[in-house]
Protein backbone atom coordinates (compact mmCIF):
# COMPACT_ATOMS: atom_id res chain seq x y z
CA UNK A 1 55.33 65.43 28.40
CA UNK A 2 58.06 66.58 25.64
CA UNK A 3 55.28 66.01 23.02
CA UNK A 4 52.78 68.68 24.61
CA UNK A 5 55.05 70.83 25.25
CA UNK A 6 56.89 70.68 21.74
CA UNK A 7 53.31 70.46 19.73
CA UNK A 8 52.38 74.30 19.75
CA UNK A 9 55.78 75.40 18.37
CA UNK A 10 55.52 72.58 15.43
CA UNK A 11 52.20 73.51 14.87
CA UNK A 12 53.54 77.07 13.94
CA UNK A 13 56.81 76.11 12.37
CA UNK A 14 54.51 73.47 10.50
CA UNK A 15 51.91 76.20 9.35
CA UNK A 16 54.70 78.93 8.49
CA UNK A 17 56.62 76.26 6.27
CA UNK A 18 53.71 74.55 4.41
CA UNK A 19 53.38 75.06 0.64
CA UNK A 20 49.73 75.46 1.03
CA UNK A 21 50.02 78.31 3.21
CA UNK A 22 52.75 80.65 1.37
CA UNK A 23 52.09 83.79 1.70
CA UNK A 24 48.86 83.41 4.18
CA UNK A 25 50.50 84.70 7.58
CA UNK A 26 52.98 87.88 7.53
CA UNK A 27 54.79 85.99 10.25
CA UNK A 28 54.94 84.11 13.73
CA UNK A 29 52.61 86.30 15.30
CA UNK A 30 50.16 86.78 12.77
CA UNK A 31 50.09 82.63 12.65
CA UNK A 32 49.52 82.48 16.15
CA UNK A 33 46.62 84.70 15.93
CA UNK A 34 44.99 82.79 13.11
CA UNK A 35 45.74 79.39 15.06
CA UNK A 36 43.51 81.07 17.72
CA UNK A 37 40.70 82.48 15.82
CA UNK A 38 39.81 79.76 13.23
CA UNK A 39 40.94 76.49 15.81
CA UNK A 40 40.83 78.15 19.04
CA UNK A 41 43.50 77.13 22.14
CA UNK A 42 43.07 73.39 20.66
CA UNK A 43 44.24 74.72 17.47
CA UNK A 44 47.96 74.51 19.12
CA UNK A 45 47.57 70.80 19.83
CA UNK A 46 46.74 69.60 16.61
CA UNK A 47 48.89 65.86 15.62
CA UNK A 48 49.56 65.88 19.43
CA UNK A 49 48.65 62.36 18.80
CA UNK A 50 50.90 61.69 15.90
CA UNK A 51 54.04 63.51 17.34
CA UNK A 52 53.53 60.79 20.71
CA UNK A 53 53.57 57.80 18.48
CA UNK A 54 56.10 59.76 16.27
CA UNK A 55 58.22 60.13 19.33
CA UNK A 56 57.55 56.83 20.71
CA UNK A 57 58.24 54.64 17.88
CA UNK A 58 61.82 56.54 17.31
CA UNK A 59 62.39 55.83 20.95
CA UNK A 60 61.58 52.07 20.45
CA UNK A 61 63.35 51.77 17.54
CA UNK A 62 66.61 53.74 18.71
CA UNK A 63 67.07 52.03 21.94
CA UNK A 64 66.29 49.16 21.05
CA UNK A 65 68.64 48.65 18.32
CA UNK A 66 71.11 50.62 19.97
CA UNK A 67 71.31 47.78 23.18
CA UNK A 68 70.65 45.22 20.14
CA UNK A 69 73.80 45.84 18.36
CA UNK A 70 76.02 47.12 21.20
CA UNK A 71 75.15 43.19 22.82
CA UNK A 72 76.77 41.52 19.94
CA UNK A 73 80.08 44.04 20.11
CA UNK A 74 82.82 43.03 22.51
CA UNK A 75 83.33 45.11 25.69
CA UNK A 76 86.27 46.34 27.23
CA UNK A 77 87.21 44.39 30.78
CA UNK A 78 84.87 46.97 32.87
CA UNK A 79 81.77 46.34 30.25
CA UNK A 80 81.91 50.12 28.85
CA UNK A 81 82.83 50.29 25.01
CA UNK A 82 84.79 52.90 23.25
CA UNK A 83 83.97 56.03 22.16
CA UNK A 84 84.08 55.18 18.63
CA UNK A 85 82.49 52.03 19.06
CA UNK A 86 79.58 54.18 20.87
CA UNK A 87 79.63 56.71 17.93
CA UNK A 88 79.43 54.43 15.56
CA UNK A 89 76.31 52.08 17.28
CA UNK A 90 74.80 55.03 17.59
CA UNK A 91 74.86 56.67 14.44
CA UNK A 92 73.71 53.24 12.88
CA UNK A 93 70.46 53.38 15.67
CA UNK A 94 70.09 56.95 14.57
CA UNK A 95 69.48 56.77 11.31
CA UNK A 96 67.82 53.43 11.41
CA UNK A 97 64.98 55.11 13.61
CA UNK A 98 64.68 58.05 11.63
CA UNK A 99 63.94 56.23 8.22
CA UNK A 100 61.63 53.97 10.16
CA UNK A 101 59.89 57.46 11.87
CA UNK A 102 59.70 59.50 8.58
CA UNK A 103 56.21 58.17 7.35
CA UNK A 104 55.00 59.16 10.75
CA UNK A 105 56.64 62.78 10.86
CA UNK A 106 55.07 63.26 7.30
CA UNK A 107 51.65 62.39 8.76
CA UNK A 108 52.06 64.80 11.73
CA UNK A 109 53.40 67.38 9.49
CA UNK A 110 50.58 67.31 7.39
CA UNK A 111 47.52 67.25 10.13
CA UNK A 112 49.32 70.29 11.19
CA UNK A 113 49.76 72.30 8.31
CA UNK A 114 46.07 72.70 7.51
CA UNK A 115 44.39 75.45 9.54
CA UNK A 116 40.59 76.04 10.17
CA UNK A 117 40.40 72.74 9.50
């Protein structure tokens, strides 16, 4: 659900930042309106697709190290750990799933940034 609702905003964002498309739109609005006239309402939806599995496989890979590494790590007596430890496991899961996700956020990136396409 986060996906389709995040897609039409990225699409923009996507379109306004692209090298390809400097100078093209005179803003957000103007954007918008050229999403709509060359790619119609679907236009807005374009690398739904990839930002899913984007989103997905940075979930995956988050979560599951995160419960991976925080496993191994000793608890205190009630089974929580502490807020560094948490910080720390976290950050690690972070960044791990990012570098994994960043071939997939370059492919969503670019099926967006072409319009009329």
């Amino acid at each position: 659900p986060e996906a389709v609702v995040v897609t039409p905003f990225q699409v923009i964002k996507v379109r306004l930042q692209a090298k390809e498309n400097l100078g093209r739109f005179k803003g957000n609005v103007d954007c918008i309106v050229q999403t709509l006239k060359h790619d119609g309402p679907g236009g807005f939806f374009v690398g739904l697709r990839h930002t899913i599995w984007r989103n997905s496989v940075w979930n995956c890979v988050y979560f599951g190290t995160l419960h991976e590494i925080r496993g191994h790590l000793p608890a205190n007596p009630d089974g929580s750990h502490s807020a560094l430890t948490t910080l720390i496991v976290g950050f690690a899961s972070g960044l791990l799933a990012t570098v994994v996700n960043a071939p997939l956020d370059v492919a969503k990136s670019r099926s967006q940034a072409s319009i009329g396409a």
